[in-house]
Protein backbone atom coordinates (compact mmCIF):
# COMPACT_ATOMS: atom_id res chain seq x y z
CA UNK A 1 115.04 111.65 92.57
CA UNK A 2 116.76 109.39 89.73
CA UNK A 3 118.20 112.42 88.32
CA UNK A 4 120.50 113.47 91.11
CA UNK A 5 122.02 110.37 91.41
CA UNK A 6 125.34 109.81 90.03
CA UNK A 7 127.21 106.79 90.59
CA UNK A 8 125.80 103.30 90.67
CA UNK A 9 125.91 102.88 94.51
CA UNK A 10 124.00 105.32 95.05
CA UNK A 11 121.62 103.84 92.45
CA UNK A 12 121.32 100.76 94.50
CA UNK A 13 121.45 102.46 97.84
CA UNK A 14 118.01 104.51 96.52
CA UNK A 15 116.41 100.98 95.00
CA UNK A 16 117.42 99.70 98.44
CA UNK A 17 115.12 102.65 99.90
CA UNK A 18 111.99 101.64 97.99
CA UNK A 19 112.67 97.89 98.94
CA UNK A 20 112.55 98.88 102.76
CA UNK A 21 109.30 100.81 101.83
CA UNK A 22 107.03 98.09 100.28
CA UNK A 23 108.79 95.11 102.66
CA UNK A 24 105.68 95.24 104.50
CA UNK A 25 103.53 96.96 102.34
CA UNK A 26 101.04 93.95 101.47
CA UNK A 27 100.85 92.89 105.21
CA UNK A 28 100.31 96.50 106.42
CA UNK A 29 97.66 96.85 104.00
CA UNK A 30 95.73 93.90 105.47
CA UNK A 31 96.32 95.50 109.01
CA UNK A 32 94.71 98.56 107.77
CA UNK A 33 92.10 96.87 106.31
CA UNK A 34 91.37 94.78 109.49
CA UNK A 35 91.55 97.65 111.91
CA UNK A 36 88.72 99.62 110.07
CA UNK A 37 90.53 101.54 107.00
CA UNK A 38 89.12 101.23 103.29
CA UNK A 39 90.42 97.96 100.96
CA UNK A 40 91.78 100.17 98.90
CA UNK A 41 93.81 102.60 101.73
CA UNK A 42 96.45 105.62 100.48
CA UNK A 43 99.77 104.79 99.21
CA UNK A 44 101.27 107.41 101.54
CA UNK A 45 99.66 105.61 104.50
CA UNK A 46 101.22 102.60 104.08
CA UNK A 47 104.77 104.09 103.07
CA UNK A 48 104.38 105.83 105.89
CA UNK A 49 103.71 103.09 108.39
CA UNK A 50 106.33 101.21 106.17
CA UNK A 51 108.63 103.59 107.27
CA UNK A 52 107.89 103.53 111.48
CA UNK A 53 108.25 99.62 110.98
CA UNK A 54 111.52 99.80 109.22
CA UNK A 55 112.44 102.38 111.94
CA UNK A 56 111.16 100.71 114.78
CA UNK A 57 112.42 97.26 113.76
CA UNK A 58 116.40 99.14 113.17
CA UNK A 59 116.47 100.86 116.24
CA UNK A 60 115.39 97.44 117.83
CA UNK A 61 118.25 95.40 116.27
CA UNK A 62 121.20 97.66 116.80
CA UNK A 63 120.33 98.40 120.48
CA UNK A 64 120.14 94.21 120.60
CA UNK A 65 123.50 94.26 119.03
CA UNK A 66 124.68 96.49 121.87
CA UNK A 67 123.21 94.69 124.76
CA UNK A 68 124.23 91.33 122.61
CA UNK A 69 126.92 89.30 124.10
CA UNK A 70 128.50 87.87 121.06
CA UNK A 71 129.27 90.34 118.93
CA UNK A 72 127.32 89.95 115.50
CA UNK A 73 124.30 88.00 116.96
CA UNK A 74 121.31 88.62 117.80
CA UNK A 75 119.48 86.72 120.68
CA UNK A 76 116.05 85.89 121.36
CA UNK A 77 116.92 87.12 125.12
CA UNK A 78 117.99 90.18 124.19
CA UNK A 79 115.31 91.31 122.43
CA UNK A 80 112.80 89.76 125.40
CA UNK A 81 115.22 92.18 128.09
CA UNK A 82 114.45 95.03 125.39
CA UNK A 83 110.92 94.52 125.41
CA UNK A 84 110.50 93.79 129.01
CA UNK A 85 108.74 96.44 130.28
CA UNK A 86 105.93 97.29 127.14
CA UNK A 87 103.31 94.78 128.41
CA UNK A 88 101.32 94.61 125.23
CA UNK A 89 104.55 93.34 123.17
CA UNK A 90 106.13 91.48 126.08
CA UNK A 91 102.64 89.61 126.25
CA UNK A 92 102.42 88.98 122.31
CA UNK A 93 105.63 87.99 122.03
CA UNK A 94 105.75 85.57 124.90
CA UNK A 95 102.78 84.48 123.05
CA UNK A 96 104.52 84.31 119.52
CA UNK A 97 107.22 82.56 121.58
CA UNK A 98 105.12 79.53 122.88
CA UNK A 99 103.47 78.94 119.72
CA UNK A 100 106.28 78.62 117.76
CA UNK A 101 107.49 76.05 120.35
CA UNK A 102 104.34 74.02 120.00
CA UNK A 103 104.47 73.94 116.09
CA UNK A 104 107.84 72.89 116.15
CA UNK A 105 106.91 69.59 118.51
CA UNK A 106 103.92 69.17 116.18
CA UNK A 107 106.34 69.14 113.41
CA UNK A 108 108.15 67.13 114.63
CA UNK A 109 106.07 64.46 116.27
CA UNK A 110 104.54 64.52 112.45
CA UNK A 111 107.89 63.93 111.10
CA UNK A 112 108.24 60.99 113.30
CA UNK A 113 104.78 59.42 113.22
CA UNK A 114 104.13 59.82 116.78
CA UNK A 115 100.67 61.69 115.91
């Protein structure tokens, strides 16, 4: 693949590539792991998967940039209106949602000494 490339942007467009592959890798490889596959699970697997998460996660963002009022921004909303109507991520993130909420007021009851 290195050898077809001739300038340096495309250099850094195809080190780019391979980032966007092994973002996830170590985490995907746990998930693997936990949902019945060997410790040691194929290399293509998780580039693979690496590459639906990248895809999924793209597609999710620019259609949230469409719906997005404010050009440039991304809102927790929007995403929620995206998800809506797949239960099992609507559920999980609500989830995700109200957890985060509750850390933050343990943080910050912590912060303050109110514990």
């Amino acid at each position: 693949m290195d050898a077809y490339i001739d300038s340096d942007e495309d250099k850094d467009e195809a080190i780019d590539g391979d980032k966007k592959k092994k973002l996830f890798a170590k985490e995907l490889r746990c998930m693997m792991y936990g949902f019945g596959d060997e410790r040691a699970c194929y290399q293509e697997s998780i580039d693979l998967l690496g590459e639906l998460v990248n895809e999924f996660i793209s597609d999710l963002v620019s259609k949230a940039m469409e719906l997005g009022k404010v050009h440039g921004k991304i809102h927790v909303e929007d995403i929620v209106f995206l998800i809506r109507r797949d239960q099992r991520k609507y559920s999980r993130m609500k989830e995700l949602l109200t957890m985060n909420e509750e850390l933050k007021k343990a943080r910050k009851a912590f912060d303050e000494g109110n514990f």
